[in-house]
C-alpha atoms as a PDB file:
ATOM      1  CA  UNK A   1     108.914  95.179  99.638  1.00  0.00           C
ATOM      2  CA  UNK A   2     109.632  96.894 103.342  1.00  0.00           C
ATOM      3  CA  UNK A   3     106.090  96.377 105.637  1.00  0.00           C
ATOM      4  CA  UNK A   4     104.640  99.737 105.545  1.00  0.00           C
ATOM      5  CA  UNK A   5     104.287 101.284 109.238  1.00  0.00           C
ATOM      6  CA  UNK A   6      99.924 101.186 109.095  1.00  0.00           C
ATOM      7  CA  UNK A   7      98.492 104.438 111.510  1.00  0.00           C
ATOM      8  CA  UNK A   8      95.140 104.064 112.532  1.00  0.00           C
ATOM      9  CA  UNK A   9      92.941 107.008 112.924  1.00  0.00           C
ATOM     10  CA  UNK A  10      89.863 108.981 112.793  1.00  0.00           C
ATOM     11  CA  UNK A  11      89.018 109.882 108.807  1.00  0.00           C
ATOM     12  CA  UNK A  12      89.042 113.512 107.438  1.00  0.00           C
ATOM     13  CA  UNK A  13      87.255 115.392 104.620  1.00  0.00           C
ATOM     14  CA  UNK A  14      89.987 114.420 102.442  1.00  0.00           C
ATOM     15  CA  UNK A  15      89.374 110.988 102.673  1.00  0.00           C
ATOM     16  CA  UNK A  16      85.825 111.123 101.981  1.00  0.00           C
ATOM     17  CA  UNK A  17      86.416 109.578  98.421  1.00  0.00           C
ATOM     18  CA  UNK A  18      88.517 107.096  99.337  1.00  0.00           C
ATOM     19  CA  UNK A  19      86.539 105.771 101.647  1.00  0.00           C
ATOM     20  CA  UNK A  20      83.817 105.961  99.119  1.00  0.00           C
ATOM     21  CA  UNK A  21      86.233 103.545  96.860  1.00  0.00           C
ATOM     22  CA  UNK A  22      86.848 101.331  99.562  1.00  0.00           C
ATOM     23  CA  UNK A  23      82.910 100.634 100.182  1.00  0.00           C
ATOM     24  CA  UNK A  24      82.574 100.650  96.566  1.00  0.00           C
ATOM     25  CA  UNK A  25      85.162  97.800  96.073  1.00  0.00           C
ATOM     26  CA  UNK A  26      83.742  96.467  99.217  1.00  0.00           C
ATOM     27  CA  UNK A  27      80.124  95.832  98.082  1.00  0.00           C
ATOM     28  CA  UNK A  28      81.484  95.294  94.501  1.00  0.00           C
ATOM     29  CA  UNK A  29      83.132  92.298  95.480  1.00  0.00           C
ATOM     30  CA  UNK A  30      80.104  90.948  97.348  1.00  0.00           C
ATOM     31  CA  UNK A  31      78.064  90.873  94.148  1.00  0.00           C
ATOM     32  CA  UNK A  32      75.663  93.845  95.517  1.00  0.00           C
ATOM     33  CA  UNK A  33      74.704  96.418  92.565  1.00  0.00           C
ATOM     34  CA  UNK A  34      75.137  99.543  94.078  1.00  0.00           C
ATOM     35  CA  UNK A  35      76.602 102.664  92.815  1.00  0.00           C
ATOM     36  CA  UNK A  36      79.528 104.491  93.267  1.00  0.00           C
ATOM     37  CA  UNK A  37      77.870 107.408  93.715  1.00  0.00           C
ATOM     38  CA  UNK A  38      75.980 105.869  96.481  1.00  0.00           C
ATOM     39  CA  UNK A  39      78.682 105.407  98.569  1.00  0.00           C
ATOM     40  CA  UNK A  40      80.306 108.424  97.831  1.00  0.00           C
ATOM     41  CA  UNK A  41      77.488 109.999  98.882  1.00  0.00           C
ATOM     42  CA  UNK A  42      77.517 107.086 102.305  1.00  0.00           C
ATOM     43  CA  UNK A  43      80.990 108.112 103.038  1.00  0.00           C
ATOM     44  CA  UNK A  44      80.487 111.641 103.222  1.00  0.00           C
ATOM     45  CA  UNK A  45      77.857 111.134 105.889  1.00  0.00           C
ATOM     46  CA  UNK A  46      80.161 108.473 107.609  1.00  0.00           C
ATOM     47  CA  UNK A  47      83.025 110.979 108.211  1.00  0.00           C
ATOM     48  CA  UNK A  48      81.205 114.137 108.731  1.00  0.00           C
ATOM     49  CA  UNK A  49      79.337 112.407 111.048  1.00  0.00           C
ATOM     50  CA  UNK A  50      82.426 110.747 112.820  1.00  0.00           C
ATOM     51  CA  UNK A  51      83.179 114.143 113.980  1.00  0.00           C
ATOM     52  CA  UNK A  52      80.089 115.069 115.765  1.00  0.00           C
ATOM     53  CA  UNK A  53      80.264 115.657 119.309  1.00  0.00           C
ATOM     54  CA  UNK A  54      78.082 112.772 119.978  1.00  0.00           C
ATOM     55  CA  UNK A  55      78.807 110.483 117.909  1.00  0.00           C
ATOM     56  CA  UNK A  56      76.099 107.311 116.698  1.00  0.00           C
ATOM     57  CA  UNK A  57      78.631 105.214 115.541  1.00  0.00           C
ATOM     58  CA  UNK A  58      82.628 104.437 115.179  1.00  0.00           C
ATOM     59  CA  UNK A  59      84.693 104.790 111.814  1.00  0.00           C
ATOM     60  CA  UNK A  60      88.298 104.624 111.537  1.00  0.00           C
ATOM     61  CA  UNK A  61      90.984 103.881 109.132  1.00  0.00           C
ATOM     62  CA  UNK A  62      94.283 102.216 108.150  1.00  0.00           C
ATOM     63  CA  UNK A  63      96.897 104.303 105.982  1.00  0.00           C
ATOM     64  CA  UNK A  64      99.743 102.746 105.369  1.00  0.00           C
ATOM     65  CA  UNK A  65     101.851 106.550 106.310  1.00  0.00           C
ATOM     66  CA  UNK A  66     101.132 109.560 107.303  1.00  0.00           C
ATOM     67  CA  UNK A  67      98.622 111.493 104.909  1.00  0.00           C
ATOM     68  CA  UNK A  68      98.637 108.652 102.681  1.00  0.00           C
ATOM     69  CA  UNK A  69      95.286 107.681 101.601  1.00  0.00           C
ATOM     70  CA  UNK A  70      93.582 104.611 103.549  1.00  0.00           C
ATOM     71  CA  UNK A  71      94.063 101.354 102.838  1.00  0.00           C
ATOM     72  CA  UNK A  72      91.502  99.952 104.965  1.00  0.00           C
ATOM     73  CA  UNK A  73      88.367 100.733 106.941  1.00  0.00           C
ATOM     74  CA  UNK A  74      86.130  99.876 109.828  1.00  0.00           C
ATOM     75  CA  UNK A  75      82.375 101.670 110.363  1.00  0.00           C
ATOM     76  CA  UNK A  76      80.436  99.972 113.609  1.00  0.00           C
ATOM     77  CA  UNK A  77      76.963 101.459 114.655  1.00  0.00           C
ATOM     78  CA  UNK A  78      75.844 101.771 118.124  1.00  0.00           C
ATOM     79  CA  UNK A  79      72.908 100.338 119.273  1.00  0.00           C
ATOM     80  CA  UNK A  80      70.967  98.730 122.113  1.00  0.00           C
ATOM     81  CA  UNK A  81      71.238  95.186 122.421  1.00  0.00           C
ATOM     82  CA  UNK A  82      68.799  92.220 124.417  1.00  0.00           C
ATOM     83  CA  UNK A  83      71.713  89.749 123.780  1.00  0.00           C
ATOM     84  CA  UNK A  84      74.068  91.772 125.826  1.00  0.00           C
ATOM     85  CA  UNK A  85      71.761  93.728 127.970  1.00  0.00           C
ATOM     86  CA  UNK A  86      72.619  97.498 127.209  1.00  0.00           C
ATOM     87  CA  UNK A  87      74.663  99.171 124.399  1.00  0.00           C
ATOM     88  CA  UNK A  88      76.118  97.150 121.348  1.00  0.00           C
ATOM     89  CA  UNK A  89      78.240  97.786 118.823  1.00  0.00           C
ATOM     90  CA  UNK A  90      77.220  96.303 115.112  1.00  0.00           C
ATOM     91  CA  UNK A  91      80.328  96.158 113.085  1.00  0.00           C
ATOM     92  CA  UNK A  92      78.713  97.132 109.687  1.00  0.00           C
ATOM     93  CA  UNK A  93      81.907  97.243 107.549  1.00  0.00           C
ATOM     94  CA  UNK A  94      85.581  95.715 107.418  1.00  0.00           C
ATOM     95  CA  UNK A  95      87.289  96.113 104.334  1.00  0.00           C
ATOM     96  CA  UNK A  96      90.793  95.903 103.493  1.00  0.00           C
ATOM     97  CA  UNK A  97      92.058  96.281  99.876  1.00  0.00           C
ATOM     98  CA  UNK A  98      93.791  93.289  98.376  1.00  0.00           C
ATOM     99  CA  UNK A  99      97.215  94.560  98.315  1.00  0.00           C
ATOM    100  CA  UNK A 100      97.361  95.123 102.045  1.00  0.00           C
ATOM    101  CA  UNK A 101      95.726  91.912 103.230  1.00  0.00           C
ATOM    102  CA  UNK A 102      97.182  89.784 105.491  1.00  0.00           C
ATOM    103  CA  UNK A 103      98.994  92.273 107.432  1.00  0.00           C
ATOM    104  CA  UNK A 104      97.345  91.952 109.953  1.00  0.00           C
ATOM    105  CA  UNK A 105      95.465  95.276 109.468  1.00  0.00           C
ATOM    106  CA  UNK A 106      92.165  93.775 109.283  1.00  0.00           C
ATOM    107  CA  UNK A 107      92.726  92.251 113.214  1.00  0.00           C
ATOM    108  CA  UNK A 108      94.083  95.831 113.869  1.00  0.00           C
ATOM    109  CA  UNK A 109      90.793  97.650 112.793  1.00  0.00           C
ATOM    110  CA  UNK A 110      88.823  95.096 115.025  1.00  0.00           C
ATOM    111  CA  UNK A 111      90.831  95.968 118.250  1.00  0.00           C
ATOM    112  CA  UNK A 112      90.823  99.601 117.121  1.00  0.00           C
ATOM    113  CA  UNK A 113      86.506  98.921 117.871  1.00  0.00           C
ATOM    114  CA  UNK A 114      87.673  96.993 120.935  1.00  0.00           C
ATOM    115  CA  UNK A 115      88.897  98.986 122.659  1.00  0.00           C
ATOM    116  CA  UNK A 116      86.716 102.079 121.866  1.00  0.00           C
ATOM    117  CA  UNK A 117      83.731  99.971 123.173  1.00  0.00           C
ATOM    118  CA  UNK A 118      85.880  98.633 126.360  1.00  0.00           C
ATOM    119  CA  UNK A 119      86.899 102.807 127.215  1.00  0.00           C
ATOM    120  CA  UNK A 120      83.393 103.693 126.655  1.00  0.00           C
ATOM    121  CA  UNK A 121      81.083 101.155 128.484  1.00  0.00           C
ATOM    122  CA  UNK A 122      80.080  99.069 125.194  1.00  0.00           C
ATOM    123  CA  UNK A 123      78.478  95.721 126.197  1.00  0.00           C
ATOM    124  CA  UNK A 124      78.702  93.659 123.275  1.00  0.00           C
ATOM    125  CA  UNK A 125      79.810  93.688 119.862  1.00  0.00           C
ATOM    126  CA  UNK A 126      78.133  92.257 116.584  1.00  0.00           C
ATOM    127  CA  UNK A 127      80.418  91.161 113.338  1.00  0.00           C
ATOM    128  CA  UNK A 128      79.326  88.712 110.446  1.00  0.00           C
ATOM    129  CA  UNK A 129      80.901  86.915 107.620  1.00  0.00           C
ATOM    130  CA  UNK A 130      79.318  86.392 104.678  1.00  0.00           C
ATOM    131  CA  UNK A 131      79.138  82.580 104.001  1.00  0.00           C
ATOM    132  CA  UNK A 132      82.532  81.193 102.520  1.00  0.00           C
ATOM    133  CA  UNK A 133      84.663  83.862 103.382  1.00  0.00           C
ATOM    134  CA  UNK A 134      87.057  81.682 105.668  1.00  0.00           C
ATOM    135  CA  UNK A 135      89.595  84.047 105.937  1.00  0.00           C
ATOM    136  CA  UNK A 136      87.395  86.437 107.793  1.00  0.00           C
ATOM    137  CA  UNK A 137      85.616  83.419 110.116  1.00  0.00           C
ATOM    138  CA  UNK A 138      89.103  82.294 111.200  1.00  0.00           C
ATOM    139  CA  UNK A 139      90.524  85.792 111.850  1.00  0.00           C
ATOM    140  CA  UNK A 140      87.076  86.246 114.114  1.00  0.00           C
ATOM    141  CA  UNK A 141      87.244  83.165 115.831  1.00  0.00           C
ATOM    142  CA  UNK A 142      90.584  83.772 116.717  1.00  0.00           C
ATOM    143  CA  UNK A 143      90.006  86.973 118.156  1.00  0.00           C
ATOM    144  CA  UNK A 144      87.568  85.761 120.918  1.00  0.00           C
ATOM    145  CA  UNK A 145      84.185  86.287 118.533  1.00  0.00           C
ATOM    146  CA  UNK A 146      81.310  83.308 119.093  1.00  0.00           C
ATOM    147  CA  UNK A 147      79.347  81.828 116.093  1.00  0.00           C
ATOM    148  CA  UNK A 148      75.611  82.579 116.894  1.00  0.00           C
ATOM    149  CA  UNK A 149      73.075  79.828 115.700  1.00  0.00           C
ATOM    150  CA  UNK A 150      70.516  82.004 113.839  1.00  0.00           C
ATOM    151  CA  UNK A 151      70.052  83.617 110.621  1.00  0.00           C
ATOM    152  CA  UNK A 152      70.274  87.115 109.354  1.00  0.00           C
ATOM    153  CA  UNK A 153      68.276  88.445 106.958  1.00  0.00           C
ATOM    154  CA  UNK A 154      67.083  91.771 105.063  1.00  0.00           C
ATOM    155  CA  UNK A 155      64.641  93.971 103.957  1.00  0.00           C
ATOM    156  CA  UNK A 156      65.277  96.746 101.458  1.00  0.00           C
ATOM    157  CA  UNK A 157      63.165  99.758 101.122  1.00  0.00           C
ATOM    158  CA  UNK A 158      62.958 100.606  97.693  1.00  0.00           C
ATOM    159  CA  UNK A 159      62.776  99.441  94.270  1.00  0.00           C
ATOM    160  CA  UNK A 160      66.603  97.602  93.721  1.00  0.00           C
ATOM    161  CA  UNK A 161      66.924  94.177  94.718  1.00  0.00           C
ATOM    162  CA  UNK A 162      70.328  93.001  95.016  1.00  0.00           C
ATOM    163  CA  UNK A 163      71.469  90.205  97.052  1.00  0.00           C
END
């Protein structure tokens, strides 16, 4: 099989369920119970609100053609950071699906929010691994990110507990 020719770009409406999938798969292979219908209703915010005039955070994806339907995504927040002393990005989501990993698209997405933050006076950027996922440490290392010697951890509002 011919490597397809991956565009990177800004999502549309008509991707909104995809991109639903993709987080679905996403958090689905991370062992967290959440719906589909939950992140249907997640991505519709995500790319509606990817086209506001000000935007509060970055999505973009990978589709492998033009108009075909994504076969990866990226969604980093903006926020204010100590650590970096002025505005952060927090890169809440990297997903690829299986049959277009190592392809380097994954690397692609991450200078895709490289070099949005570099043209737009970003400070800092955030990314995490979830433990044993060595692919993803290795392909962060590599690209310049630093290890930080703390631990993250989580509070849900609400009454599902999942991870």
């Amino acid at each position: 099989m011919d490597k397809p020719e991956i565009l990177y770009d800004a999502p549309t409406l008509a991707d909104i369920k995809r991109i639903g999938q993709l987080f679905f798969e996403d958090m689905t292979d991370l062992g967290v119970g959440i719906t589909d219908e939950d992140m249907f209703r997640l991505a519709t915010h995500v790319v509606e609100g990817s086209m506001a005039e000000e935007p509060t955070f970055l999505c973009r994806v990978a589709r492998p053609g033009p108009g075909v339907e994504p076969c990866g995504v990226v969604l980093a927040n903006f926020n204010w950071s100590l650590k970096f002393a002025g505005r952060a990005m927090w890169i809440e989501e990297l997903y690829v699906t299986p049959d277009f990993r190592r392809m380097g698209i994954g690397r692609e997405l991450v200078d895709v929010v490289l070099d949005y933050a570099d043209q737009h006076g970003f400070r800092g950027i955030d990314i995490e691994a979830y433990q044993g996922n060595t692919p993803a440490s290795v392909l962060y290392r590599t690209m310049g990110f630093h290890r930080l010697g703390r631990e993250r951890f989580y509070y849900r509002l609400g009454p599902q507990e999942f991870l």
